[in-house]
PDB file of N, CA and C in Angstrom:
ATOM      1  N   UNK A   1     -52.026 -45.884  59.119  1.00  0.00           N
ATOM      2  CA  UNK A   1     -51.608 -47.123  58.501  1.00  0.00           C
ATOM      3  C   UNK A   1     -50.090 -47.234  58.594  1.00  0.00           C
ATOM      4  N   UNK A   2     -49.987 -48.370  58.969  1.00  0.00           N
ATOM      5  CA  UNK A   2     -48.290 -48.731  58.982  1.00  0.00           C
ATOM      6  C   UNK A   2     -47.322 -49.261  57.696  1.00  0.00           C
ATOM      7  N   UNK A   3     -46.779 -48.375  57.558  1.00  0.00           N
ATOM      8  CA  UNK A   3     -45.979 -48.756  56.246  1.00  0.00           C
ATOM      9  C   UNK A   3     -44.777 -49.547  56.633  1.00  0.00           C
ATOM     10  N   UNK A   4     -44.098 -50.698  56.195  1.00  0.00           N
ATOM     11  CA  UNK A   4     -42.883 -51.108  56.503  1.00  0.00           C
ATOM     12  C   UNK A   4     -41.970 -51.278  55.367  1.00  0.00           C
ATOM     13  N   UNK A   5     -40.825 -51.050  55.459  1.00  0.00           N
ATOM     14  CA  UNK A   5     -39.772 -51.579  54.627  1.00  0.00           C
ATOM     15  C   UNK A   5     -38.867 -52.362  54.988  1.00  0.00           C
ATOM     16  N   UNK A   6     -38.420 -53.592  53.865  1.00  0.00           N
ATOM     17  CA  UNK A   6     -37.468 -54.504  54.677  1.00  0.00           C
ATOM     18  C   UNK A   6     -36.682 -54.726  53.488  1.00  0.00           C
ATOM     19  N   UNK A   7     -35.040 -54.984  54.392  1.00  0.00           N
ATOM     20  CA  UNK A   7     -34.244 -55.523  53.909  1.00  0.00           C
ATOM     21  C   UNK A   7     -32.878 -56.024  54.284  1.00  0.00           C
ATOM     22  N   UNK A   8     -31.943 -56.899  53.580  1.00  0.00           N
ATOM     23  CA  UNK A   8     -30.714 -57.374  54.120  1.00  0.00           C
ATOM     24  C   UNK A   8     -29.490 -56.173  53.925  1.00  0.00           C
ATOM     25  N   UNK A   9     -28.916 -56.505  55.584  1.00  0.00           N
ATOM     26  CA  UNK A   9     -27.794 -56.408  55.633  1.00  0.00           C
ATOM     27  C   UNK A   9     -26.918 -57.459  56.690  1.00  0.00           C
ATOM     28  N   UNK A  10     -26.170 -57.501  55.679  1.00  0.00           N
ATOM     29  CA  UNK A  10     -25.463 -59.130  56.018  1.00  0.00           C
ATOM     30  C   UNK A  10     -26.392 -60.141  55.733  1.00  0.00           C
ATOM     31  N   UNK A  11     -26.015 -60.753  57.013  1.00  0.00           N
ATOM     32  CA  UNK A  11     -27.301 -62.165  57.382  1.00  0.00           C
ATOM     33  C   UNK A  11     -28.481 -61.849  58.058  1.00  0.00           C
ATOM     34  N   UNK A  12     -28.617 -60.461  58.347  1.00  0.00           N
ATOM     35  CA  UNK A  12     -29.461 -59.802  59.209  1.00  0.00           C
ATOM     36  C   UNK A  12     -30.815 -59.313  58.193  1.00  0.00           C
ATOM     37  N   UNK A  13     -31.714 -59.637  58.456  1.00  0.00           N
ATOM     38  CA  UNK A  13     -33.160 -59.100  57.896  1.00  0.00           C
ATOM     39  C   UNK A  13     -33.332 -58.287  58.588  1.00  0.00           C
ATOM     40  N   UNK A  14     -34.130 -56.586  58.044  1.00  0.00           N
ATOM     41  CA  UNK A  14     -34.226 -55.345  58.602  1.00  0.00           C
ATOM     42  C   UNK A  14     -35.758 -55.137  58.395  1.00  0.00           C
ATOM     43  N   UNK A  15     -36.328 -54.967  59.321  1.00  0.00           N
ATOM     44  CA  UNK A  15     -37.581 -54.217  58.921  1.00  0.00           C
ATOM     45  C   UNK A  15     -37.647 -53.122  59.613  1.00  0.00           C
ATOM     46  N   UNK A  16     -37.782 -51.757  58.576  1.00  0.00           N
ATOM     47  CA  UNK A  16     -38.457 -50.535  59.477  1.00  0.00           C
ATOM     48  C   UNK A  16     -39.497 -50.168  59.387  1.00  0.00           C
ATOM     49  N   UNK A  17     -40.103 -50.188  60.595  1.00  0.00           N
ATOM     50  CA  UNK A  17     -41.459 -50.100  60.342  1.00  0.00           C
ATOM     51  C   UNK A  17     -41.903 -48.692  60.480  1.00  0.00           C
ATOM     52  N   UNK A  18     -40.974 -47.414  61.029  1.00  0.00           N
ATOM     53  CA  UNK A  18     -41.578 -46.300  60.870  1.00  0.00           C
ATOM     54  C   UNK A  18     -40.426 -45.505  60.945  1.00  0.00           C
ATOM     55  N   UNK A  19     -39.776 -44.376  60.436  1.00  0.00           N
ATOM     56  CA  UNK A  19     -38.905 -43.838  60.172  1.00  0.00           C
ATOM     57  C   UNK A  19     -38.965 -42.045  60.051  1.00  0.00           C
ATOM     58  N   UNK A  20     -38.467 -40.916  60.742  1.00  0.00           N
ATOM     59  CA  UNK A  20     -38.980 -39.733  61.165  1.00  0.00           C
ATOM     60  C   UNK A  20     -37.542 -39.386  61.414  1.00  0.00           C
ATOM     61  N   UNK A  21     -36.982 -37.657  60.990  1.00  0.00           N
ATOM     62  CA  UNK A  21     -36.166 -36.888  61.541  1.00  0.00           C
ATOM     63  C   UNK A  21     -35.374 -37.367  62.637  1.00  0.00           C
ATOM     64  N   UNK A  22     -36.448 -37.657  63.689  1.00  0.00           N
ATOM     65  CA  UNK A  22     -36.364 -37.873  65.569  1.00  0.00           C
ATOM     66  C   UNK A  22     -36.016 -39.302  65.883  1.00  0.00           C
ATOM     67  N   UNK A  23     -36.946 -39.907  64.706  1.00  0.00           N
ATOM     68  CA  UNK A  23     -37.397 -41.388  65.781  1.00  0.00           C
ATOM     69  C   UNK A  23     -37.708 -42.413  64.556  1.00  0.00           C
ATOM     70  N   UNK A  24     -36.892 -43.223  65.139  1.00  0.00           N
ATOM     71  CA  UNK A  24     -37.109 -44.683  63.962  1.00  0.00           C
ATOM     72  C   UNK A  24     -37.055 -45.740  64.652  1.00  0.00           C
ATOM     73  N   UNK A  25     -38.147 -47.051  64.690  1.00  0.00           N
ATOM     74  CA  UNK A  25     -38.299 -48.114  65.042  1.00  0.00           C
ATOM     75  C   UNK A  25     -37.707 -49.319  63.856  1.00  0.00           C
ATOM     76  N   UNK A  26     -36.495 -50.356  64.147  1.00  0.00           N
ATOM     77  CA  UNK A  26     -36.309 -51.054  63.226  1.00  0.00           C
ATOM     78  C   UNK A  26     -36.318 -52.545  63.911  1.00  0.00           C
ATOM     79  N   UNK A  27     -36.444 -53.861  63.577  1.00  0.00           N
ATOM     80  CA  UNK A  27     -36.703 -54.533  63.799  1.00  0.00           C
ATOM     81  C   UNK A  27     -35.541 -55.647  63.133  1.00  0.00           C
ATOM     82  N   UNK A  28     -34.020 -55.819  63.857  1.00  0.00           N
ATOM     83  CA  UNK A  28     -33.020 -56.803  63.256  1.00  0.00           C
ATOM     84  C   UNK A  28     -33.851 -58.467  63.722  1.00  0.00           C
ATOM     85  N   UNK A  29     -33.343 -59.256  62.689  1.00  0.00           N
ATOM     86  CA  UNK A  29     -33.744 -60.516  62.926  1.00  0.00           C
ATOM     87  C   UNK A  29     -32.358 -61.087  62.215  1.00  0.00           C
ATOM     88  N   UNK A  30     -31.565 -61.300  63.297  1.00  0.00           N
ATOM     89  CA  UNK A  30     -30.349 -61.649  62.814  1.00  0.00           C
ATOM     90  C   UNK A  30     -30.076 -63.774  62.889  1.00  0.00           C
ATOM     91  N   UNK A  31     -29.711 -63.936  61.614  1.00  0.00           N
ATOM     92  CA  UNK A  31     -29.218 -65.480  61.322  1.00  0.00           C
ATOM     93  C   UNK A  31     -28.373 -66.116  62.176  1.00  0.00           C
ATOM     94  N   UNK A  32     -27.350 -65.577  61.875  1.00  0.00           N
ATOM     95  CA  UNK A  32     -25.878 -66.135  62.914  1.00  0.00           C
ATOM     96  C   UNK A  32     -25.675 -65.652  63.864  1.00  0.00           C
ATOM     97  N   UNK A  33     -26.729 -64.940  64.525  1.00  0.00           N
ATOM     98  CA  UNK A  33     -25.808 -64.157  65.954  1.00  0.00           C
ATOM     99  C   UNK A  33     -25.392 -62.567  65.692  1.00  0.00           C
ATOM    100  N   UNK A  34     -25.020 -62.289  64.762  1.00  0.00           N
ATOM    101  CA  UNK A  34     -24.218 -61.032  64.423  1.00  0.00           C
ATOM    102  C   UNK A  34     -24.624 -60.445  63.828  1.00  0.00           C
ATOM    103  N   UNK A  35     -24.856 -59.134  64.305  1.00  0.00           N
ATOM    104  CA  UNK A  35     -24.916 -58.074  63.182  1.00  0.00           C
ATOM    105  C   UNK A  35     -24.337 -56.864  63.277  1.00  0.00           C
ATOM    106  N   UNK A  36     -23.495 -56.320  62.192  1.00  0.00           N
ATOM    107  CA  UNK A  36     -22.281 -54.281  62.495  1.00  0.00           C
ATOM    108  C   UNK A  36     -23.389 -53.875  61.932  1.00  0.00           C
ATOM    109  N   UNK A  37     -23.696 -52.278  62.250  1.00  0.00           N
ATOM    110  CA  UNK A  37     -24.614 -51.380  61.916  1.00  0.00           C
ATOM    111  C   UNK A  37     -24.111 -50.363  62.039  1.00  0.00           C
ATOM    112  N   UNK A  38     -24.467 -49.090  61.331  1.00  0.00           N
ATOM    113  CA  UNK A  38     -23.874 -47.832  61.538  1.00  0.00           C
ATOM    114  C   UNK A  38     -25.274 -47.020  61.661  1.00  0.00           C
ATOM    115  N   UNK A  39     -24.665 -46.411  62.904  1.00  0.00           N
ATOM    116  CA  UNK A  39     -26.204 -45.244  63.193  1.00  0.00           C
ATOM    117  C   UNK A  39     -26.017 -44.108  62.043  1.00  0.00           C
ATOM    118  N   UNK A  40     -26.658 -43.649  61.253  1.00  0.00           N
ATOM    119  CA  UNK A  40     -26.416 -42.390  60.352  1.00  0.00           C
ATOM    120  C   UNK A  40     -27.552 -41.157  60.464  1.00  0.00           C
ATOM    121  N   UNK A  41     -28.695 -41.634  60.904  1.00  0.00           N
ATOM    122  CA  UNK A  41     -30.032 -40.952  60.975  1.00  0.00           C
ATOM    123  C   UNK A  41     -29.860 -39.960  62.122  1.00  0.00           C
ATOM    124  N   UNK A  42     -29.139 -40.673  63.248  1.00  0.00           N
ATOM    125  CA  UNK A  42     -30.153 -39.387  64.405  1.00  0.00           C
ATOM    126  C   UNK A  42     -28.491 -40.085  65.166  1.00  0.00           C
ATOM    127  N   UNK A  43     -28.419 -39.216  66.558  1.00  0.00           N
ATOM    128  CA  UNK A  43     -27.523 -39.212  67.169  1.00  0.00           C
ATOM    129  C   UNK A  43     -27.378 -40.245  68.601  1.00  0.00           C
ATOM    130  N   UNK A  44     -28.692 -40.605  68.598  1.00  0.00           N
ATOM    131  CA  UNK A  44     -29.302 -41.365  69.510  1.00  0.00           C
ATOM    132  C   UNK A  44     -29.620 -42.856  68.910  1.00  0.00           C
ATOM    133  N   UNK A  45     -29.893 -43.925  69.569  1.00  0.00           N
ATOM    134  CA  UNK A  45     -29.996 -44.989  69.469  1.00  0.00           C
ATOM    135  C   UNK A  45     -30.061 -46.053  70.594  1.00  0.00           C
ATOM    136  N   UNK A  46     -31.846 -46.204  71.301  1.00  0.00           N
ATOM    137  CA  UNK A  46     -32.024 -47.430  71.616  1.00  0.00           C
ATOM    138  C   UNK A  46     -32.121 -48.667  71.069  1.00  0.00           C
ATOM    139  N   UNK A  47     -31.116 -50.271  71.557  1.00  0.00           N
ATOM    140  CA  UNK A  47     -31.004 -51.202  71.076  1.00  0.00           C
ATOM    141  C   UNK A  47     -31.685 -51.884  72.059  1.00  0.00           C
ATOM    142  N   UNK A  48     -32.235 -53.537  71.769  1.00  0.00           N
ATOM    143  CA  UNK A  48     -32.404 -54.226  72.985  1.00  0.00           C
ATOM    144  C   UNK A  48     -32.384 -55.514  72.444  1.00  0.00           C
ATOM    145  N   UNK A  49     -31.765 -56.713  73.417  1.00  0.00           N
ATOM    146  CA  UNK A  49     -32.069 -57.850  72.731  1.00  0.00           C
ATOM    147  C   UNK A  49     -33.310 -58.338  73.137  1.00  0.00           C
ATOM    148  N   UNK A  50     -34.463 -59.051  72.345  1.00  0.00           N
ATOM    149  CA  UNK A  50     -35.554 -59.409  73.231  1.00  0.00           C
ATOM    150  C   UNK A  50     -35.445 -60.647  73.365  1.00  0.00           C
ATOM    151  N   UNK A  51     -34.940 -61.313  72.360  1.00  0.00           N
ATOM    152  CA  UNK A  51     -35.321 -62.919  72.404  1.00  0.00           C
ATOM    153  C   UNK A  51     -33.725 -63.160  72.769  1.00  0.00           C
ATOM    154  N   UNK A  52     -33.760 -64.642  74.031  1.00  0.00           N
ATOM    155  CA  UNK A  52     -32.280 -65.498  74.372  1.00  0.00           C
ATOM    156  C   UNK A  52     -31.060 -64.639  74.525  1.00  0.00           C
ATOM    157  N   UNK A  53     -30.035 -64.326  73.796  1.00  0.00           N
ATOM    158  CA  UNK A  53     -29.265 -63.587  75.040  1.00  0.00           C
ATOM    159  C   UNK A  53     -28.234 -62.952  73.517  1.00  0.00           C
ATOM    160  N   UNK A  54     -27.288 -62.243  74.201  1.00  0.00           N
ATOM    161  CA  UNK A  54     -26.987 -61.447  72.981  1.00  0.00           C
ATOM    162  C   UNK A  54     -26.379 -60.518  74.095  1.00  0.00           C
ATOM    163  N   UNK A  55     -24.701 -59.341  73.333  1.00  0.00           N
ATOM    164  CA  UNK A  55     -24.616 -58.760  73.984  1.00  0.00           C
ATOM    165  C   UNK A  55     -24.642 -57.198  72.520  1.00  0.00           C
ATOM    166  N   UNK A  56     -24.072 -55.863  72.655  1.00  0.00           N
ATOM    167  CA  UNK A  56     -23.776 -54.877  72.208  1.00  0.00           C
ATOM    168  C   UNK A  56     -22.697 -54.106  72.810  1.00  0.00           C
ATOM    169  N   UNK A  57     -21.797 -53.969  71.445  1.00  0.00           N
ATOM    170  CA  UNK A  57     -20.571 -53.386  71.518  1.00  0.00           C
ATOM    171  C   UNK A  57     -20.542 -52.172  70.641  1.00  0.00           C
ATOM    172  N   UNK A  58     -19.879 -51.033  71.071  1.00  0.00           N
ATOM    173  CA  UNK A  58     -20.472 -49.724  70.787  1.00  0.00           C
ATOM    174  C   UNK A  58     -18.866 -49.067  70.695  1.00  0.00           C
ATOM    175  N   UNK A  59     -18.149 -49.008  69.514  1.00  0.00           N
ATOM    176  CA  UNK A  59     -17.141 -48.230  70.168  1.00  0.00           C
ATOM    177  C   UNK A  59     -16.047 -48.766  70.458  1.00  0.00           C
ATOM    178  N   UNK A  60     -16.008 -49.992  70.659  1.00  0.00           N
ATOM    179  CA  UNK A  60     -15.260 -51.373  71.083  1.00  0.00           C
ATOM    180  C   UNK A  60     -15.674 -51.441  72.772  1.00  0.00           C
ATOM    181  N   UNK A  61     -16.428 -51.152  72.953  1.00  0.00           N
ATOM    182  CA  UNK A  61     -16.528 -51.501  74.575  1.00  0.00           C
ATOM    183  C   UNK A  61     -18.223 -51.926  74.533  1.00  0.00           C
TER     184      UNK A  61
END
């Protein structure tokens, strides 16, 4: 069974839908375009935009 938790940061709605040591799936649904995030969990981090276009800045680059 899938447990989810959701919530705001910023203008951004968060849902995680599964969360582990290794591996966490989260789901941004961002308002305005924008959202800052800080990785804290794991050292790794796949992002992707799926919907219309969008870029990611990491670092300032």
């Amino acid at each position: 069974m899938l447990s989810t938790e959701a919530y705001e940061v910023g203008d951004a709605k968060v849902t995680c839908f599964v969360s582990t040591n290794y591996f966490a799936v989260y789901r941004w649904l961002l308002k305005n375009g924008t959202a800052i995030f800080k990785r804290v969990q794991s050292p790794y981090a796949l992002v992707a935009v799926l919907d219309d276009q969008g870029s990611i800045t990491v670092g300032g680059k």
